[in-house]
Protein backbone atom coordinates (compact mmCIF):
# COMPACT_ATOMS: atom_id res chain seq x y z
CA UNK A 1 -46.50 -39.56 -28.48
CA UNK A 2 -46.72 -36.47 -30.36
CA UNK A 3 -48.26 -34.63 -27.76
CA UNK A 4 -45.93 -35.87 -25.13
CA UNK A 5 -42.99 -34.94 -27.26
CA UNK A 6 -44.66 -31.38 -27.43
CA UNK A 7 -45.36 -31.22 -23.63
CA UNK A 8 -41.77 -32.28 -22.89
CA UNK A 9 -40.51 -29.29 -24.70
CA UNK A 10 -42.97 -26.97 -23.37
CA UNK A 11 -41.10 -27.87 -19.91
CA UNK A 12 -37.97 -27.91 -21.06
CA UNK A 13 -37.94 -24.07 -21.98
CA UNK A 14 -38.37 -22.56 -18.74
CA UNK A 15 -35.97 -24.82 -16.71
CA UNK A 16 -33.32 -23.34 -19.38
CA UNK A 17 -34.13 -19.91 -18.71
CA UNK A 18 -33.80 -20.47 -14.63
CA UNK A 19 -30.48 -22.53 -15.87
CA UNK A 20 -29.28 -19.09 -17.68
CA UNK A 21 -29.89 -17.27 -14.26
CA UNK A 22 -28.18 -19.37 -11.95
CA UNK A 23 -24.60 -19.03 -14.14
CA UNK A 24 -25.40 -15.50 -14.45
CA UNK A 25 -26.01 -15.23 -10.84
CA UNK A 26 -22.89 -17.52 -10.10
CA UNK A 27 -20.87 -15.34 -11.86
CA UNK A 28 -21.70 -12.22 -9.57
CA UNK A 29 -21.49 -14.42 -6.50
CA UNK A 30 -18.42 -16.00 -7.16
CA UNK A 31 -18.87 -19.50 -6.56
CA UNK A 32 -15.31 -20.56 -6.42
CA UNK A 33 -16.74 -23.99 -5.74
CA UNK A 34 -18.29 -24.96 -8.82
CA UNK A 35 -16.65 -26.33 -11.11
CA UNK A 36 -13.65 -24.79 -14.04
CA UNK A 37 -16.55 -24.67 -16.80
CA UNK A 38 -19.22 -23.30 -14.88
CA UNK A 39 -17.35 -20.32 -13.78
CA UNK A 40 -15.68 -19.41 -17.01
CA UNK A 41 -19.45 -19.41 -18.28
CA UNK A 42 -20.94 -17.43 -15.42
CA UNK A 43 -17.90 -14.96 -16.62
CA UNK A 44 -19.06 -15.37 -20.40
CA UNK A 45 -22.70 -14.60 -18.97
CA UNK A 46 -21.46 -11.59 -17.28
CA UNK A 47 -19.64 -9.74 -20.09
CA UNK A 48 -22.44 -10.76 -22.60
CA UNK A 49 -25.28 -9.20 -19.45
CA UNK A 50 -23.61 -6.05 -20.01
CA UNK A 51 -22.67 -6.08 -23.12
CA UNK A 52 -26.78 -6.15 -23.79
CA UNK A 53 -27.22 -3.09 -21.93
CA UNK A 54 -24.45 -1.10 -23.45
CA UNK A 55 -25.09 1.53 -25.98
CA UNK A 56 -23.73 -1.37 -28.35
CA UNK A 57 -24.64 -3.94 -29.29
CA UNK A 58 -21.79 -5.56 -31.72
CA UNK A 59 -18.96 -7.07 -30.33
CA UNK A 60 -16.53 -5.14 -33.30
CA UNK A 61 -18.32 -2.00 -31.90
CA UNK A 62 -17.45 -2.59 -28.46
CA UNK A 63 -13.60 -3.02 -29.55
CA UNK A 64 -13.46 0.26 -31.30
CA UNK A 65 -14.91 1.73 -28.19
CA UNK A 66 -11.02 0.58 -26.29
CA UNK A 67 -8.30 3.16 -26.19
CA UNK A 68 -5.22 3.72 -24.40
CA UNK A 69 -4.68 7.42 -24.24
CA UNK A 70 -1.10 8.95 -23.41
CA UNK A 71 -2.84 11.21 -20.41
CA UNK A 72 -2.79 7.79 -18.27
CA UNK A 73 1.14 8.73 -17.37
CA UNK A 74 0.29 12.19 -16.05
CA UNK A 75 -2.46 10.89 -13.89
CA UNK A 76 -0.35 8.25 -12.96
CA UNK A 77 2.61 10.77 -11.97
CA UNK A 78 0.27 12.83 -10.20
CA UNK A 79 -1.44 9.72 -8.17
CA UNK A 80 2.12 8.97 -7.49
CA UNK A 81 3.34 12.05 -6.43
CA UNK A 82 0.32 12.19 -3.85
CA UNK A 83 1.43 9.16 -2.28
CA UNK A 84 5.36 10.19 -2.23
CA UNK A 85 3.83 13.52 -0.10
CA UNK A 86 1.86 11.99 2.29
CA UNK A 87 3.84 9.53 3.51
CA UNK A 88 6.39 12.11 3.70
CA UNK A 89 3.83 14.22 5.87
CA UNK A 90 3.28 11.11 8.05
CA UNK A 91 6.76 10.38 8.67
CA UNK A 92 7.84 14.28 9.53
CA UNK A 93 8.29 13.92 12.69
CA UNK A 94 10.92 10.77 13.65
CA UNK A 95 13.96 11.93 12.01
CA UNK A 96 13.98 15.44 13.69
CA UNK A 97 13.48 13.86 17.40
CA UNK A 98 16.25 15.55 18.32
CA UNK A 99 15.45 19.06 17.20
CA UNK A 100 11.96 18.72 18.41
CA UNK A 101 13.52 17.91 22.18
CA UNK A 102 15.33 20.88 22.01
CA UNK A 103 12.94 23.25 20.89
CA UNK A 104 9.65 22.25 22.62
CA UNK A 105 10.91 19.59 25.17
CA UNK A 106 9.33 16.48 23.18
CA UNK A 107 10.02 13.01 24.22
CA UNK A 108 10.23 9.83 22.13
CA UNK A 109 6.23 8.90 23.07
CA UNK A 110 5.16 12.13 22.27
CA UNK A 111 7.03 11.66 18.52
CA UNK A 112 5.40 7.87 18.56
CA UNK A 113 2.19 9.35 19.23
CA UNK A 114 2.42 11.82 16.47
CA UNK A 115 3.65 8.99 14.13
CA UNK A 116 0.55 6.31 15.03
CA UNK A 117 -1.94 8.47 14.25
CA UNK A 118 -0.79 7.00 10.73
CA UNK A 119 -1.91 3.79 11.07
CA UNK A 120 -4.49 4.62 13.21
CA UNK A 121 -6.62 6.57 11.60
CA UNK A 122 -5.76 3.95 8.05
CA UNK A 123 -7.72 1.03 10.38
CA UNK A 124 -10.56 3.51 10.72
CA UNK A 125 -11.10 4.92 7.28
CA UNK A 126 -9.92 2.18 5.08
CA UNK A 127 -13.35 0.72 4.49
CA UNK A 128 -15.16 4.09 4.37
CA UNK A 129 -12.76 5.77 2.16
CA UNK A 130 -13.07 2.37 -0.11
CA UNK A 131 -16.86 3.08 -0.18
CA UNK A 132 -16.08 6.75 -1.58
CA UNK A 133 -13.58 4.97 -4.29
CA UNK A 134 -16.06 2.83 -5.13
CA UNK A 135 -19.41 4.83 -4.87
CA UNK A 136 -17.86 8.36 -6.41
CA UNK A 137 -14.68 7.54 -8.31
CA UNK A 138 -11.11 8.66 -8.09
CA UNK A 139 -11.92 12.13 -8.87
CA UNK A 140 -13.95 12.79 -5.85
CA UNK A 141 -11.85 10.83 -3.64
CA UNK A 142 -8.63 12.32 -4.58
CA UNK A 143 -10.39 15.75 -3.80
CA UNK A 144 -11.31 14.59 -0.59
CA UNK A 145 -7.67 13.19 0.86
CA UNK A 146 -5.55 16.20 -1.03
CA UNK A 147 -7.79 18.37 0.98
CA UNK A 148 -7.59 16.29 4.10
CA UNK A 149 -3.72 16.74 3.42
CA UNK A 150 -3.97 20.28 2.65
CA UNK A 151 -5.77 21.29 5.50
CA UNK A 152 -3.60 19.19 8.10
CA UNK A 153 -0.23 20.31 6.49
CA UNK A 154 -1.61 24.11 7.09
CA UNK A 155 -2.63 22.96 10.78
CA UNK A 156 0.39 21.88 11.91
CA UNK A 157 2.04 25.05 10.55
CA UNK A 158 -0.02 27.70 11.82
CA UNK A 159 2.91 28.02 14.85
CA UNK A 160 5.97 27.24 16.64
CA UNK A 161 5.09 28.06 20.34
CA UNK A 162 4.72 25.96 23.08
CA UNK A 163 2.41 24.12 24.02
CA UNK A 164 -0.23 25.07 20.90
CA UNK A 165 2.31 23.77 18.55
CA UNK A 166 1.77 19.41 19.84
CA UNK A 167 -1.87 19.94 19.58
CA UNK A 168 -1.67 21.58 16.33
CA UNK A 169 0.61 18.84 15.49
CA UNK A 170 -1.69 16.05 16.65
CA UNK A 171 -4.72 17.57 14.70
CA UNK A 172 -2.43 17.91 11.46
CA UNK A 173 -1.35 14.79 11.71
CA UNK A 174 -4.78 12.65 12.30
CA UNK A 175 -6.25 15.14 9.45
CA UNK A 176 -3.26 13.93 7.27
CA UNK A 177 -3.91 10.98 8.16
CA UNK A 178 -7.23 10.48 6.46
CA UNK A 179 -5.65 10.74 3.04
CA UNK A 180 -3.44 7.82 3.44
CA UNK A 181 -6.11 5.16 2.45
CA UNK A 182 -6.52 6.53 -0.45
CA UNK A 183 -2.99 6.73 -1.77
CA UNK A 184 -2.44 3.06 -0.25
CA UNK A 185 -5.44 1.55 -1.30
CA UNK A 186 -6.47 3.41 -4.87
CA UNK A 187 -2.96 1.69 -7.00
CA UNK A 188 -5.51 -1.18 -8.27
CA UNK A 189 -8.50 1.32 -8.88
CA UNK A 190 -6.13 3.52 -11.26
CA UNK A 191 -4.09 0.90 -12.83
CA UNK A 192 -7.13 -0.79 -14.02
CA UNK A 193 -9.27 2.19 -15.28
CA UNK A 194 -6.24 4.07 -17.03
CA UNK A 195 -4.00 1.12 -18.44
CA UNK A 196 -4.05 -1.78 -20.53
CA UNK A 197 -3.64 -5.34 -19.40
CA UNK A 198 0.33 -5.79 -19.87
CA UNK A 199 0.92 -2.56 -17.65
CA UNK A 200 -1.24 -2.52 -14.77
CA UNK A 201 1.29 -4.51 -12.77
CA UNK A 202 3.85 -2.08 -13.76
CA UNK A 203 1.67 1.09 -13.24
CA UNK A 204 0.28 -0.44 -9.57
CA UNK A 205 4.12 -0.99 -8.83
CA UNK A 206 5.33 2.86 -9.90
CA UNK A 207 2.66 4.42 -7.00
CA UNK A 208 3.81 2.28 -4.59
CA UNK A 209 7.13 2.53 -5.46
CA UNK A 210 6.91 6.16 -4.52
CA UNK A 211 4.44 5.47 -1.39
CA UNK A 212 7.90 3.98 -0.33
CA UNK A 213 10.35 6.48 -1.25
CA UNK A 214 8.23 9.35 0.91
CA UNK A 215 8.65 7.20 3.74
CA UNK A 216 12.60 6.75 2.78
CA UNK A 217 12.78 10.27 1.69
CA UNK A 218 11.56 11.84 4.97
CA UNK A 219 14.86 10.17 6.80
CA UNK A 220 16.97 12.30 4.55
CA UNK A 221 14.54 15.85 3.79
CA UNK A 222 13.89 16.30 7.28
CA UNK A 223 17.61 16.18 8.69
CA UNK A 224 18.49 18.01 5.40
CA UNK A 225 16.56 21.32 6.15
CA UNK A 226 16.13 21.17 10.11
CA UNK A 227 19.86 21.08 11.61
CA UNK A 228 20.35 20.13 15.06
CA UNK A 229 23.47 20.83 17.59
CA UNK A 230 24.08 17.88 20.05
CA UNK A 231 26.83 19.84 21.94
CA UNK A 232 24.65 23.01 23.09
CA UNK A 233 24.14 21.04 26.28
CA UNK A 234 27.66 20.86 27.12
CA UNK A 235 28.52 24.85 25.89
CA UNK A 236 25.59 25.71 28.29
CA UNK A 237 26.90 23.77 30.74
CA UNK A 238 30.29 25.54 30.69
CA UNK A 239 30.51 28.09 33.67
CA UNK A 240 33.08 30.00 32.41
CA UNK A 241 30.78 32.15 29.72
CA UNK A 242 27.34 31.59 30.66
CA UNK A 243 26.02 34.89 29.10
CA UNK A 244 28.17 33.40 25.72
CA UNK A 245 27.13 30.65 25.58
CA UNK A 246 23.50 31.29 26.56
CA UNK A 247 23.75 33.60 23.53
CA UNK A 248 25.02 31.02 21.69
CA UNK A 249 22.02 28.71 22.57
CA UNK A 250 19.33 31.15 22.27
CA UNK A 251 20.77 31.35 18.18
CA UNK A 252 21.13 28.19 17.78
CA UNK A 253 17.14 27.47 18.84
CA UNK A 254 16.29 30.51 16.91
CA UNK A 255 18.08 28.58 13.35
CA UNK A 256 16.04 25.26 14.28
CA UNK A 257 12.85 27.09 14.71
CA UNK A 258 13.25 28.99 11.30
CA UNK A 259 14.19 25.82 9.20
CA UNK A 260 11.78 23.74 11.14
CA UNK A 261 9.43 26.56 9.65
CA UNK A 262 10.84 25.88 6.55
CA UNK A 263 10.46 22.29 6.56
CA UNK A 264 6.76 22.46 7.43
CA UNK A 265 5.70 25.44 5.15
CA UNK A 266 7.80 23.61 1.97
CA UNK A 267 5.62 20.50 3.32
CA UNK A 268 2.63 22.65 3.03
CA UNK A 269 3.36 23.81 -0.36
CA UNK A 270 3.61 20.22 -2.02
CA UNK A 271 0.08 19.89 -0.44
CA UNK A 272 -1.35 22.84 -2.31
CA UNK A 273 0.17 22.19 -5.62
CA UNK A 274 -1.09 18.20 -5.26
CA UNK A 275 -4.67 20.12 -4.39
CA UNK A 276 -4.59 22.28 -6.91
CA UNK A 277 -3.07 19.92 -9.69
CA UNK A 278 -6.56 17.74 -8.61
CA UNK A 279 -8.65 20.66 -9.08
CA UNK A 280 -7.85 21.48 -12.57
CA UNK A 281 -7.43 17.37 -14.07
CA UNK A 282 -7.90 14.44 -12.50
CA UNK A 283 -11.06 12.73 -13.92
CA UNK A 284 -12.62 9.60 -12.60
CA UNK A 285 -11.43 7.77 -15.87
CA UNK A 286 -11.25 7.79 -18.77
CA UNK A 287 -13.43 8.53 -21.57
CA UNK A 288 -13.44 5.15 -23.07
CA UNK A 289 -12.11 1.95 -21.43
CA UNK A 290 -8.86 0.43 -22.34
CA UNK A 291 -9.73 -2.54 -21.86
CA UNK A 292 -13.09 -4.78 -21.53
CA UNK A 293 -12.52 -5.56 -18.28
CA UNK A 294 -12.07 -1.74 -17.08
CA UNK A 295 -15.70 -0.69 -18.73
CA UNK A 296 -17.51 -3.81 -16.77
CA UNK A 297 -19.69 -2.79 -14.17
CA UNK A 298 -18.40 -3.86 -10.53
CA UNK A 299 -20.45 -5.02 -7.07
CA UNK A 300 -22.01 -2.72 -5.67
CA UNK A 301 -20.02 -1.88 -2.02
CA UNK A 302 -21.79 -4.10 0.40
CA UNK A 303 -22.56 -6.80 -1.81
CA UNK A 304 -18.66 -6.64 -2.72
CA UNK A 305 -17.41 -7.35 0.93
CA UNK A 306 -20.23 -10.03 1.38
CA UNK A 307 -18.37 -11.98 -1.60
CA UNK A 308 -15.25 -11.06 -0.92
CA UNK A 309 -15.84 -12.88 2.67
CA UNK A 310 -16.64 -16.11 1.36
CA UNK A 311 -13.65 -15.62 -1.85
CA UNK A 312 -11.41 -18.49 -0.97
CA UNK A 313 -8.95 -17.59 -3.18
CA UNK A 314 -8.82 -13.94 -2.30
CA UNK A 315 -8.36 -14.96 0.99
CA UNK A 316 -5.41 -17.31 0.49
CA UNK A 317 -3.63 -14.61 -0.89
CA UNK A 318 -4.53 -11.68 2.09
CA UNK A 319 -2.73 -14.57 4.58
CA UNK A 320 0.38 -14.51 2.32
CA UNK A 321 0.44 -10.56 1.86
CA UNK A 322 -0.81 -10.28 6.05
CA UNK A 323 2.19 -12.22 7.50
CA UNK A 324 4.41 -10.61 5.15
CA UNK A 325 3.33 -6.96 5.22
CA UNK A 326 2.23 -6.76 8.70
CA UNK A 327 4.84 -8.69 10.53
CA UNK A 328 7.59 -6.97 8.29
CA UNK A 329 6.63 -3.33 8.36
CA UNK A 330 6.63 -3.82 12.56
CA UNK A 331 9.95 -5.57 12.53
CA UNK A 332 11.42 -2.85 10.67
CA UNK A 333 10.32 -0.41 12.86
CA UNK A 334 11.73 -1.63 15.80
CA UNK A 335 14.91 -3.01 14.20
CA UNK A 336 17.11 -0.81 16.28
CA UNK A 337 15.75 -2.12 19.49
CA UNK A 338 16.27 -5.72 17.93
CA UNK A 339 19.88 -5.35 17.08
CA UNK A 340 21.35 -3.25 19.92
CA UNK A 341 22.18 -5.95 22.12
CA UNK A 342 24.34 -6.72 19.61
CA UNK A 343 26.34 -3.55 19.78
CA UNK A 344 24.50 -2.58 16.12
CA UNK A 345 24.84 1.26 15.89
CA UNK A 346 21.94 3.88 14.80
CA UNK A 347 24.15 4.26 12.25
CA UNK A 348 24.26 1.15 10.70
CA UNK A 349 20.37 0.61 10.74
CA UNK A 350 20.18 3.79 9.10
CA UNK A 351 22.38 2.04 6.29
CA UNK A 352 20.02 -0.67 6.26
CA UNK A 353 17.24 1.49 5.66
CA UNK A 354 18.81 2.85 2.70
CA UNK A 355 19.47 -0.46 1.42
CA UNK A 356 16.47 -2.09 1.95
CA UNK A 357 14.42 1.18 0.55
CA UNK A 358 16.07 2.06 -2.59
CA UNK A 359 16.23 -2.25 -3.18
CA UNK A 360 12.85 -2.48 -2.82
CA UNK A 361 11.59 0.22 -5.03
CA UNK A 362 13.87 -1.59 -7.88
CA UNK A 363 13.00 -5.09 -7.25
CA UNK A 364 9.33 -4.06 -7.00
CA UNK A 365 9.69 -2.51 -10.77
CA UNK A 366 11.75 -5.27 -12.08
CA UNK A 367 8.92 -7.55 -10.53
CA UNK A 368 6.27 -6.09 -11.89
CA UNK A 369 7.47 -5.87 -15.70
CA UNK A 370 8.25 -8.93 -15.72
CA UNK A 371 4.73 -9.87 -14.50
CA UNK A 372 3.23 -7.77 -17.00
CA UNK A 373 5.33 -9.98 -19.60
CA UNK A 374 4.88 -13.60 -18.04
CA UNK A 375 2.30 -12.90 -16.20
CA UNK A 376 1.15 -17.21 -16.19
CA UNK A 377 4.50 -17.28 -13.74
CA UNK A 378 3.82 -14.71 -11.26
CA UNK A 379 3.31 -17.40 -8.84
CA UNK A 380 6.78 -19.20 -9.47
CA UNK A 381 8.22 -15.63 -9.33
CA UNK A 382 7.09 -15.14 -5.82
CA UNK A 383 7.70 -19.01 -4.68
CA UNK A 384 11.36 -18.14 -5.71
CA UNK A 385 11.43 -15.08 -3.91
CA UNK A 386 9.77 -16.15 -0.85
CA UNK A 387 11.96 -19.25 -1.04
CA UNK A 388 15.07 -17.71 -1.07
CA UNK A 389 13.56 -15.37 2.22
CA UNK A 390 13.64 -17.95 3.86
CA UNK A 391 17.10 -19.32 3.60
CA UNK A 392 18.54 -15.54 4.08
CA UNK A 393 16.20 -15.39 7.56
CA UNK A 394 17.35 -18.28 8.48
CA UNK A 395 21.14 -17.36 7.91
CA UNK A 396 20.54 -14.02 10.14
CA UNK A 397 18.73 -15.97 12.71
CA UNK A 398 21.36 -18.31 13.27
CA UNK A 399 23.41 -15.51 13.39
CA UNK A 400 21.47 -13.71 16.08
CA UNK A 401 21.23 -16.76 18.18
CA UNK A 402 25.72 -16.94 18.07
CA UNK A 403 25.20 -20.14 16.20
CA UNK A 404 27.33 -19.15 13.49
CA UNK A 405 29.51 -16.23 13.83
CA UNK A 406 28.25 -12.35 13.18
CA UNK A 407 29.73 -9.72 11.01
CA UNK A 408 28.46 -6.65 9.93
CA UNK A 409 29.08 -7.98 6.49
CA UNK A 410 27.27 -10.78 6.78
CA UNK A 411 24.37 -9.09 8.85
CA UNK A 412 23.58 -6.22 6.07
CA UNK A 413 23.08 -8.78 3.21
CA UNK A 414 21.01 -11.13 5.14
CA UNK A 415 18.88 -8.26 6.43
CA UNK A 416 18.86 -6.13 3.45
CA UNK A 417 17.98 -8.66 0.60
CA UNK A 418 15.52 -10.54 2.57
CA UNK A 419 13.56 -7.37 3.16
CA UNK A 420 14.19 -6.44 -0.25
CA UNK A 421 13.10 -9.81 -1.68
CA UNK A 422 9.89 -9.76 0.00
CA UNK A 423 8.72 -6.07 -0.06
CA UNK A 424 9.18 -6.26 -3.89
CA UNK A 425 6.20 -8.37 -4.21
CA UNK A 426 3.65 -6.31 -2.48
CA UNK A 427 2.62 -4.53 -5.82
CA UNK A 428 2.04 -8.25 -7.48
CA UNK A 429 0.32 -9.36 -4.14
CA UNK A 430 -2.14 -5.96 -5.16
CA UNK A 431 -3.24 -7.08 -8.64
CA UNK A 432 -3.63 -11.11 -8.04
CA UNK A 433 -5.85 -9.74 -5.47
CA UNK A 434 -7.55 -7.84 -7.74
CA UNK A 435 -7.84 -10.09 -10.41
CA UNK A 436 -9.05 -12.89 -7.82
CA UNK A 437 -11.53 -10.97 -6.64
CA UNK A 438 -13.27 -9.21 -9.58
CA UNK A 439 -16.03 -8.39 -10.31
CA UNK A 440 -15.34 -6.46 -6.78
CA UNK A 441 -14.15 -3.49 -7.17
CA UNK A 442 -10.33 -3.05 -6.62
CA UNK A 443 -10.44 -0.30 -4.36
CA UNK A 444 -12.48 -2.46 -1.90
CA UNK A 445 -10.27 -5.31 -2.36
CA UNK A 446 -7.27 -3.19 -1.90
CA UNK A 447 -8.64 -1.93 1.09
CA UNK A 448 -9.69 -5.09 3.16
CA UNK A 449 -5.86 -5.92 2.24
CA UNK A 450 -4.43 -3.29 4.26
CA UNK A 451 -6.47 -3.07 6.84
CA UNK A 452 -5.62 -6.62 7.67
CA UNK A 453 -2.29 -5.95 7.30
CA UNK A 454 -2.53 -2.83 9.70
CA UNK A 455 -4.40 -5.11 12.21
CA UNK A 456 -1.38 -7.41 12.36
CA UNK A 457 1.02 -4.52 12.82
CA UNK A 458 -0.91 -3.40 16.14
CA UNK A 459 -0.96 -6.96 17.60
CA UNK A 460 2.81 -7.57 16.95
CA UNK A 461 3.57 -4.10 18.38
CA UNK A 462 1.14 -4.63 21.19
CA UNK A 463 3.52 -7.93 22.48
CA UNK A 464 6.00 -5.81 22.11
CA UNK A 465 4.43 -3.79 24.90
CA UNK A 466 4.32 -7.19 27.64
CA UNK A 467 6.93 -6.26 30.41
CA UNK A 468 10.55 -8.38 30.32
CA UNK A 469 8.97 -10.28 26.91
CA UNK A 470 12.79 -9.45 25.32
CA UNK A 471 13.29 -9.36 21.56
CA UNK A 472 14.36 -12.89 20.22
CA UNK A 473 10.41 -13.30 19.83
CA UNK A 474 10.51 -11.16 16.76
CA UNK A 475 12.47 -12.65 14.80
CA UNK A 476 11.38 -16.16 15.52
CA UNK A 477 7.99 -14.33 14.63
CA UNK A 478 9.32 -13.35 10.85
CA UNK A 479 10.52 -16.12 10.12
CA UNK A 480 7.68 -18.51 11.13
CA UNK A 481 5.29 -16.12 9.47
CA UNK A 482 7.53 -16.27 5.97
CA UNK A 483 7.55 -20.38 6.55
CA UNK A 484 3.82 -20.43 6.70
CA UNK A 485 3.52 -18.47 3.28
CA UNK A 486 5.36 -20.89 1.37
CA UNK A 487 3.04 -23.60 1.70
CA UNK A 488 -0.13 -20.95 1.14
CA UNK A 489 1.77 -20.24 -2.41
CA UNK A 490 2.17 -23.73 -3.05
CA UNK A 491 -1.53 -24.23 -3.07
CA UNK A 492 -2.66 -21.31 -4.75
CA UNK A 493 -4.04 -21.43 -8.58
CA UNK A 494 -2.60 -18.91 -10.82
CA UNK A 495 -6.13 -17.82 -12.45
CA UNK A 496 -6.13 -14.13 -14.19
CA UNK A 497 -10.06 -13.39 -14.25
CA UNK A 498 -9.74 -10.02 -15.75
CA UNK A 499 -6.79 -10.58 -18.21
CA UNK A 500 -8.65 -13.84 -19.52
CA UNK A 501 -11.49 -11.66 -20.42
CA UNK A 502 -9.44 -8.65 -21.94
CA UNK A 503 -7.89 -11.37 -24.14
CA UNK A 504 -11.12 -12.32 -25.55
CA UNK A 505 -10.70 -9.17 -27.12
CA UNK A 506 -8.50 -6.78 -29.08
CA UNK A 507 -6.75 -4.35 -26.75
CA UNK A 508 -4.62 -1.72 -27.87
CA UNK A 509 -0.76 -1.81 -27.45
């Protein structure tokens, strides 16, 4: 028996060690399949694999090695005032229609086309520039897109005169374009290299807090600098002074060309300081972790978007942020068109953008901290919130349809908090991603996020395009797509892969 015994053993040593490689291998493959204990030890496998080939080898060692520094607020300023510029930059264009008909003849496609090129060249770039993020790090990114915005700020300013100025225009703006992945996509990259574990939902809310006010701000910067006279048709048209008031005309054009100058050279400016700012500090990270998670090693790029295909999980929660995102962003853009059959004035959907911008830039903070404190009810936060959608959509839609009666009233709070309600969770959408799909690298994840959501944007705007298709469609559209989420929510599993493995350790407050 005793050499039985001893042969038994002899086998039983191996098959362990092939054991210890399949969790370890589990754990970078993300078998979301297997069973509760088998991945939390395929995650105990992977911190202890690099743990072994750090410079360290203690665990006490590899805590003293965490720090917060205070620097993480001026990269996260400057990060954030990146994104405030360029989606300032992208949105130049819209709320000076007017001035740009006078002074070069522009119509409203030729100000669409200059606007697309947003979103256009974001489906293009979004996985490349996530390849940069993740192969070269912030630093060299960042250079990168503040060049790319440099350069197509500069562009578009070179002149005035027709018809050099549209081309310039279009160049500028598809150059321009190229930075916004980055300052869309890179939140969850910085949040999680710079801060600690109760503020990266905070910090990933503040940039895209001001990724929204850019696109707010440009409705009130533009029209601010660049004036505009809507009665210069009429004084021309006046026979009785035609060498007045051709005088008169020829001035007026001659104001709107200097402060559309103005506009674009100021424009140009915050581009060069962002550049320059880059230039002289903005490291890839920093020089020791603040948490454990942040110094772990992440998938390499391709093997990243092979997992992050077959991440259940992850993809449970790019439906919910898809139909909300996508569908929303396009119905917002069109709202105008939606509502003026209902005698709804420019006016009053200008209001709503105010509204719906400033309350989503505050519910998105108020979100986030709150995540960062209870983070185990992030989920109930957003059943509530999506919940509560629901019953405000269906109140305008009812509305719309004369079923109940419409007031403006009425109209602005349904509108307005629904919007605001489920915009504010975008930011918390982010870092469950993130944390659902780690060990892949956030940039990536952030990415693939997007560019879904951009994908939906193009097909909802594409119906829009079907001749005598109406509008009731889009709103029937919203609110189906906000039903279906609920349900998607429901059956999600709050699981925090990356704050369960920063809690295994001391991290600094």
């Amino acid at each position: 028996m005793q050499p039985n015994s001893e042969k038994q053993g002899y086998e039983l040593q191996p098959r362990d060690v092939v054991l210890q490689k399949r969790v370890s291998k589990l754990s970078l493959m993300d078998k979301e399949s297997r069973s509760l204990v088998q991945e939390e030890n395929s995650v105990c496998n992977y911190e202890s694999n690099l743990a072994d080939t750090s410079q360290t080898s203690s665990i006490d060692e590899n805590q003293q090695s965490f720090k917060v520094y205070k620097r993480r607020w001026y990269i996260l300023s400057l990060f954030a005032f990146f994104a405030f510029t360029q989606s300032l930059h992208w949105n130049t264009w819209p709320p000076i229609a007017q001035t740009t008909n006078e002074l070069f003849g522009w119509t409203i496609s030729n100000v669409a086309l200059l606007t697309n090129w947003g979103p256009i060249t974001y489906t293009v770039c979004a996985l490349p520039i996530s390849w940069v993020i993740e192969t070269k790090g912030l630093r060299t990114t960042c250079l990168i897109t503040s060049l790319c915005l440099f350069l197509g700020s500069g562009i578009r300013s070179i002149t005035l005169k027709t018809p050099y100025v549209y081309w310039l225009s279009n160049v500028g703006q598809i150059i321009i374009g190229f930075s916004a992945p980055f300052t869309i996509s890179a939140s969850t990259a910085l949040s999680s290299a710079w801060f600690p574990m109760h503020q990266r939902f905070t910090a990933t809310a503040i940039a895209n807090v001001f990724l929204t006010l850019g696109a707010s701000g440009s409705l009130f910067v533009g029209p601010l600098i660049v004036s505009t006279n809507a009665s210069l048709s009429n004084s021309t048209s006046n026979s009785s002074s035609p060498a007045i008031n051709s005088s008169v005309y020829e001035d007026q054009l001659e104001k709107e060309r200097i402060e559309l100058r103005t506009l674009l050279y100021s424009e140009l400016g915050m581009s060069a300081v962002i550049f320059f700012l880059v230039i002289v500090y903005f490291p890839n990270k920093p020089p020791s972790p603040p948490t454990m998670s942040a110094g772990m090693e992440r998938l390499h790029f391709r093997e990243g978007i092979k997992n992050l295909m077959k991440n259940y999980r992850f993809w449970m929660l790019a439906a919910i942020y898809t139909l909300c995102s996508g569908v929303i962003s396009s119905w917002l853009a069109v709202i105008y068109i939606n509502l003026k059959h209902h005698h709804i004035s420019q006016k009053s959907v200008g209001i709503f953008s105010i509204y719906i911008g400033i309350g989503s830039c505050l519910g998105s903070l108020v979100l986030a901290r709150l995540a960062d404190m209870f983070v185990n009810y992030t989920r109930i936060f957003l059943l509530a919130l999506i919940t509560i959608s629901i019953g405000l959509l269906t109140w305008f839609q009812l509305m719309y349809e004369n079923v109940l009666h419409i007031t403006d009233v009425q109209l602005t709070l349904s509108i307005t908090l629904s919007m605001i309600f489920l915009t504010s969770i975008y930011p918390i959408l982010y870092e469950m991603s993130s944390e659902a799909a780690f060990p892949i690298a956030e940039g990536v994840t952030n990415g693939v996020l997007n560019l879904l959501a951009n994908a939906v944007s193009l097909v909802f705007l594409l119906i829009l395009m079907i001749p005598n298709i109406g509008v009731s469609w889009m709103n029937w559209t919203l609110l189906t797509a906000v039903i279906c989420v609920l349900p998607v929510i429901c059956a999600f599993r709050n699981k925090f892969r990356r704050i369960e493995i920063d809690k295994k350790y001391l991290s600094p407050s």
